[in-house]
C-alpha atoms as a PDB file:
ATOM      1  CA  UNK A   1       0.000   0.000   0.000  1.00  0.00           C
ATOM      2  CA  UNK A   2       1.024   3.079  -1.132  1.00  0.00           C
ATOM      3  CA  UNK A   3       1.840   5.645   2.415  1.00  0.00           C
ATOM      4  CA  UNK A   4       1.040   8.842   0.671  1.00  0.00           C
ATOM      5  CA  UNK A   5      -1.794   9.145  -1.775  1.00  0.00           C
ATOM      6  CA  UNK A   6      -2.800  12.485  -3.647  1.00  0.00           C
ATOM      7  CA  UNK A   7      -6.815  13.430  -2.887  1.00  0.00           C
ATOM      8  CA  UNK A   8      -8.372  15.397  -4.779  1.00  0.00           C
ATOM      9  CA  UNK A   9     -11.278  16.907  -4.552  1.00  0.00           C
ATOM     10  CA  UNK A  10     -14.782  17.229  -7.164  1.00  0.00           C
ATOM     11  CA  UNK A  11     -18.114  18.675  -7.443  1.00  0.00           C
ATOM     12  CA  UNK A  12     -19.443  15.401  -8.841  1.00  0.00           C
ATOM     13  CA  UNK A  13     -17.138  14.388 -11.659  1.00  0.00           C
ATOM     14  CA  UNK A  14     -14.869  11.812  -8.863  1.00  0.00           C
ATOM     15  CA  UNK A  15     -16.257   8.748 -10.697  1.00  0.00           C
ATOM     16  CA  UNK A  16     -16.303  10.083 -14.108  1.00  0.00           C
ATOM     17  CA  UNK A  17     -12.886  11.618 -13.647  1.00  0.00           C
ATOM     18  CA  UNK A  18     -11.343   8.653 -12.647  1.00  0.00           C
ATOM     19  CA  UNK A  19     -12.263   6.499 -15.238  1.00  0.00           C
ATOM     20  CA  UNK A  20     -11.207   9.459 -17.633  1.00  0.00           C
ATOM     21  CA  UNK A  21      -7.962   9.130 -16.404  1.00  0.00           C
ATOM     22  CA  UNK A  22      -7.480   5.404 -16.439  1.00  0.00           C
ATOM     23  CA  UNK A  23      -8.350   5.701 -19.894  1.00  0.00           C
ATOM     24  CA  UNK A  24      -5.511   8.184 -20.528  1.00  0.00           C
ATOM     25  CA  UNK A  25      -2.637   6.729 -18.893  1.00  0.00           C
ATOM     26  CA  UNK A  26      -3.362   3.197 -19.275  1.00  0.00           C
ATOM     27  CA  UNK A  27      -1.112   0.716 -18.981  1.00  0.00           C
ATOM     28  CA  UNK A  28      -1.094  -0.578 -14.935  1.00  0.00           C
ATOM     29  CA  UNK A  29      -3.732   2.041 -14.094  1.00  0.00           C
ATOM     30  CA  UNK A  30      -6.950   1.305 -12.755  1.00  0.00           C
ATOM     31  CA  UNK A  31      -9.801   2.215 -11.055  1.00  0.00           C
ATOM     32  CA  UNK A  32      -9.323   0.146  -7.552  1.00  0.00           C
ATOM     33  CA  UNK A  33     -12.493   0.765  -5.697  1.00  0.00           C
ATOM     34  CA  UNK A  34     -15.998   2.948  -5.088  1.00  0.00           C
ATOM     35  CA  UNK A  35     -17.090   4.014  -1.647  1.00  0.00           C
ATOM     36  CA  UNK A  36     -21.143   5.243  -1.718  1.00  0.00           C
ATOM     37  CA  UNK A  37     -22.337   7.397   0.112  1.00  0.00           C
ATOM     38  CA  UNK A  38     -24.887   6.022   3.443  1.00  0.00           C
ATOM     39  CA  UNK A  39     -27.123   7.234   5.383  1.00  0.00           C
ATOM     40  CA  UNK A  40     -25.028   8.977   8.019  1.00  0.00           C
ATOM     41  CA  UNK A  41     -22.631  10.332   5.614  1.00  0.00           C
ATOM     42  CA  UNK A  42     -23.401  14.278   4.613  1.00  0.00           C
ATOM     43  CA  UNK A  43     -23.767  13.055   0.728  1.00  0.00           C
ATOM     44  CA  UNK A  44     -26.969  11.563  -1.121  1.00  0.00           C
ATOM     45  CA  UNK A  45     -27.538   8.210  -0.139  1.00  0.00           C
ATOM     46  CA  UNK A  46     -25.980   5.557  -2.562  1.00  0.00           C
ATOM     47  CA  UNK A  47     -24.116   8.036  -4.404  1.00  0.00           C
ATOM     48  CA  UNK A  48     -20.434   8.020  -5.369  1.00  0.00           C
ATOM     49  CA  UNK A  49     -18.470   9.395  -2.394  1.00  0.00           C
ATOM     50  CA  UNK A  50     -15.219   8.025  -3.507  1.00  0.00           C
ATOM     51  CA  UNK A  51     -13.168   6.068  -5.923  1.00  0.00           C
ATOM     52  CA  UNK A  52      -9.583   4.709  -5.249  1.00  0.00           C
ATOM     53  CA  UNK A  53      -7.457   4.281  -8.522  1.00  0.00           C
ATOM     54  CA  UNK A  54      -4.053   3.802  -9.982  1.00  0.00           C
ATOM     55  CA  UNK A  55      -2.566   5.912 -12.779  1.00  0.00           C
ATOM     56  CA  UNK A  56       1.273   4.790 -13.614  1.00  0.00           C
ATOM     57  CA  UNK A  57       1.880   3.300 -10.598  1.00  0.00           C
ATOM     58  CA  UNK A  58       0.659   6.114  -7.955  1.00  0.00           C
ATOM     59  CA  UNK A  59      -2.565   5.927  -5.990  1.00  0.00           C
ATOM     60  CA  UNK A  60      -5.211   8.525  -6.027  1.00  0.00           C
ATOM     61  CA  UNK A  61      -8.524   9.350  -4.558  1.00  0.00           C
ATOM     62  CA  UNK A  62     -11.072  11.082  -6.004  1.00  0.00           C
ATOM     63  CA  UNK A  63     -13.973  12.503  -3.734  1.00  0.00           C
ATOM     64  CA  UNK A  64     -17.127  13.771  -4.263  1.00  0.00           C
ATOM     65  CA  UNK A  65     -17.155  16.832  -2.115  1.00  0.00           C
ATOM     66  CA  UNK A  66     -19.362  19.344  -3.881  1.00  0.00           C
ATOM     67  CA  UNK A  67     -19.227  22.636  -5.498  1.00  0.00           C
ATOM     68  CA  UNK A  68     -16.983  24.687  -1.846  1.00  0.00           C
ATOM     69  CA  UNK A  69     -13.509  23.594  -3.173  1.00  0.00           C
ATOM     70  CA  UNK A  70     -13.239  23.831  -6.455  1.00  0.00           C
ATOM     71  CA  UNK A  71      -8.922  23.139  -8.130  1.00  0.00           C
ATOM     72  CA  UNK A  72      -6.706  26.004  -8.969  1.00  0.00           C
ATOM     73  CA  UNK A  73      -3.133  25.809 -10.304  1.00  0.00           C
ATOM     74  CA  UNK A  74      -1.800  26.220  -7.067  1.00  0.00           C
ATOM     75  CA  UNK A  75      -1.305  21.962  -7.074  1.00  0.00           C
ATOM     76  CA  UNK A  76      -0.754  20.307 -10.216  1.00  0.00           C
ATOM     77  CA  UNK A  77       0.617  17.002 -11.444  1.00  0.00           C
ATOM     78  CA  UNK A  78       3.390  17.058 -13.269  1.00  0.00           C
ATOM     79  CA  UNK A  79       3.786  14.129 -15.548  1.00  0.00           C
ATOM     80  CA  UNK A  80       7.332  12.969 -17.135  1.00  0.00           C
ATOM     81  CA  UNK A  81       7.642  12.189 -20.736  1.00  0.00           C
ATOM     82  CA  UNK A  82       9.705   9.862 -22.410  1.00  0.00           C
ATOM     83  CA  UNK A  83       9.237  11.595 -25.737  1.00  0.00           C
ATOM     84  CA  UNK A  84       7.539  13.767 -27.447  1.00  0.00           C
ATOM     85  CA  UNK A  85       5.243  11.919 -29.025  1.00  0.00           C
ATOM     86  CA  UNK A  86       4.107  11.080 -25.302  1.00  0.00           C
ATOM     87  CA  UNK A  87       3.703  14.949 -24.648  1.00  0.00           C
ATOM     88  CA  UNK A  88       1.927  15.784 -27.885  1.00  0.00           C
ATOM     89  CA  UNK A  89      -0.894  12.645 -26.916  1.00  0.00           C
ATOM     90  CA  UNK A  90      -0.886  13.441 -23.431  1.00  0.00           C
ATOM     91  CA  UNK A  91      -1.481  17.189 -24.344  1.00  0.00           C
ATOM     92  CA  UNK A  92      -4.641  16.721 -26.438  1.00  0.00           C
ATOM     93  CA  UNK A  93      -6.298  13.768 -24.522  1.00  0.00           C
ATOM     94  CA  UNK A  94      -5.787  16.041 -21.597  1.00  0.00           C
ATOM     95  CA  UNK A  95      -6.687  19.364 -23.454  1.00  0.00           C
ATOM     96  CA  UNK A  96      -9.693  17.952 -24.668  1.00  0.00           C
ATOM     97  CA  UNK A  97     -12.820  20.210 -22.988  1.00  0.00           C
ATOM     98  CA  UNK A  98     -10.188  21.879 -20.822  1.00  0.00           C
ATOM     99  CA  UNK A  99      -7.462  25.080 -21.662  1.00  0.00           C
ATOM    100  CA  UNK A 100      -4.237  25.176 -22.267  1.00  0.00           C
ATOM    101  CA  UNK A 101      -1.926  27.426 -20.268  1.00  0.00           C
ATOM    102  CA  UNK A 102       1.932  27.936 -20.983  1.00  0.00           C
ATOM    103  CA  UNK A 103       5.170  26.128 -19.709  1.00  0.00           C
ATOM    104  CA  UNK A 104       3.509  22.954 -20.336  1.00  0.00           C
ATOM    105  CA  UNK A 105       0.450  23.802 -17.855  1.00  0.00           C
ATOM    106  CA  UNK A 106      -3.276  22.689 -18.651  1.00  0.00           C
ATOM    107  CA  UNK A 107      -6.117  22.322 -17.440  1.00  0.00           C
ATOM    108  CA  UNK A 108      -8.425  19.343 -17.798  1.00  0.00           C
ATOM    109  CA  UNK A 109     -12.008  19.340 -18.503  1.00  0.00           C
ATOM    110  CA  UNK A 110     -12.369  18.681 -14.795  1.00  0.00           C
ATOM    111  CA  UNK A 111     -10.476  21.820 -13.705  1.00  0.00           C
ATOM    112  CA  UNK A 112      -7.153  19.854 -12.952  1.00  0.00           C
ATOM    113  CA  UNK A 113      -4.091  21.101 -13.653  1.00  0.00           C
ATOM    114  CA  UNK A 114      -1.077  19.491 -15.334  1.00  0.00           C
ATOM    115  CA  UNK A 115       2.666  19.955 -16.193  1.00  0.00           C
ATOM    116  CA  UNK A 116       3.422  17.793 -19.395  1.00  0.00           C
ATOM    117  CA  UNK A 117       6.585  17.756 -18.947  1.00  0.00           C
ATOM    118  CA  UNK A 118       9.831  16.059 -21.915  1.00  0.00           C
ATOM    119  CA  UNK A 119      12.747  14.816 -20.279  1.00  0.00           C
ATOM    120  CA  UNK A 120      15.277  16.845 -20.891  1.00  0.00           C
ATOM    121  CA  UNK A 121      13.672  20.053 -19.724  1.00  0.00           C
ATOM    122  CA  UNK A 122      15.541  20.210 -16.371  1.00  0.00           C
ATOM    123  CA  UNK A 123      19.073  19.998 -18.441  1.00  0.00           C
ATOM    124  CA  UNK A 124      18.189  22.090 -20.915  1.00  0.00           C
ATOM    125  CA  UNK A 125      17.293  24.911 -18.111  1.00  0.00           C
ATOM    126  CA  UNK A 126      20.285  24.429 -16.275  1.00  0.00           C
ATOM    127  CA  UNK A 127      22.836  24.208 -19.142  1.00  0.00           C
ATOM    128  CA  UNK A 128      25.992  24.447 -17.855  1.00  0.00           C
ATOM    129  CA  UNK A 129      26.842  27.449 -20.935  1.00  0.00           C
ATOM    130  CA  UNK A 130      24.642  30.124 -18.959  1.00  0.00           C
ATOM    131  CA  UNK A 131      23.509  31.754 -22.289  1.00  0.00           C
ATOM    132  CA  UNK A 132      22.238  28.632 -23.889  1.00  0.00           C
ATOM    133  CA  UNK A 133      20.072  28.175 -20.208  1.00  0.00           C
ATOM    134  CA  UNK A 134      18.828  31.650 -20.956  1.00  0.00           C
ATOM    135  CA  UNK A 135      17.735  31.083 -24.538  1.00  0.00           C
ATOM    136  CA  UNK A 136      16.140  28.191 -23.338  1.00  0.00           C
ATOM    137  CA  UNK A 137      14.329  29.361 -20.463  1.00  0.00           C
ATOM    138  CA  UNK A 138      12.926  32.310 -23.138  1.00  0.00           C
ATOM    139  CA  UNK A 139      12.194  29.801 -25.561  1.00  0.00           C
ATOM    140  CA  UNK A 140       9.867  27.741 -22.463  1.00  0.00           C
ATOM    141  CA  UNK A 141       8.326  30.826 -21.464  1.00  0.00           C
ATOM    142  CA  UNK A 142       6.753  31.486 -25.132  1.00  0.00           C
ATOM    143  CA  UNK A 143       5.094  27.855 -25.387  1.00  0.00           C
ATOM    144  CA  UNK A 144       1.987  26.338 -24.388  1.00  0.00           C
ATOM    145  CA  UNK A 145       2.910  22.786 -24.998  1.00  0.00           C
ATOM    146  CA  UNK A 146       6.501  21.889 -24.561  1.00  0.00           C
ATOM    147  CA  UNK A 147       8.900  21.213 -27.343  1.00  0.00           C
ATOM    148  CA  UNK A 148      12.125  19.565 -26.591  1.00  0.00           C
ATOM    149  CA  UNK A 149      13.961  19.654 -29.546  1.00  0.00           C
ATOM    150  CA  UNK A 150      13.023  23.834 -29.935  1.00  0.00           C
ATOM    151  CA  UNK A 151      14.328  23.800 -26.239  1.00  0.00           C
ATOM    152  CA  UNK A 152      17.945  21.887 -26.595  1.00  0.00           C
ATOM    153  CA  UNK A 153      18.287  23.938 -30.018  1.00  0.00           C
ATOM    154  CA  UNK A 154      17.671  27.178 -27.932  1.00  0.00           C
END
């Protein structure tokens, strides 16, 4: 069992969400489990109140908390790419009904935010010729989804 688990929080998407997700990362992710609502519990009887799932090897829950906290882009998750080919799907399967944002920020149809993120970023920031780091931090700061090769040719 995994110790810490990100939980985040919907109106009344937690179920739909999940499965969403599943569906875009496949591979070993899952949906693990649903928790209904009961009687004593503050949401509609028999209703969703949570779902446990999997996506690439982290657990998640997803509640369904109501309309008081809705996300903002002060927590995202920030997923690593092996390619870009993995970015450019990523970016439109998670794009679709949401916005894109810049830096390789989105948000998802469900309000979610995410850092699609190519290896390589990190080195190509932190170039050890200070100049070529510039160009390609100025280079980042003009996209909305992340292009390695237009960063390392910076």
């Amino acid at each position: 069992m995994q110790k810490i688990k990100t939980f985040l929080w919907f109106d009344s998407q937690a179920e739909e969400a999940a499965h969403f997700y599943v569906s875009v990362f496949g591979g070993d992710s899952k949906v693990l489990g649903v928790s209904h609502y009961t009687e004593s519990s503050p949401g509609e009887p028999g209703t969703v109140m949570t779902v446990d799932f999997r996506l690439a090897g982290q657990e998640y829950v997803a509640l369904n908390g109501g309309p008081q906290f809705p996300f903002t882009e002060a927590i995202s998750l920030a997923v690593d790419c092996e390619t870009q080919a993995e970015v450019d799907e990523l970016w439109d399967r998670l794009t679709d009904g949401g916005e894109e944002s810049q830096c390789g920020w989105l948000k998802d149809k469900y309000g979610l935010s995410w850092q699609i993120v190519p290896r390589g970023l990190s080195e190509a920031l932190s170039h050890p010729d200070p100049a070529k780091a510039d160009r390609a931090m100025k280079a980042m700061l003009g996209m909305k989804k992340l292009d390695i090769e237009a960063l390392r040719n910076a």
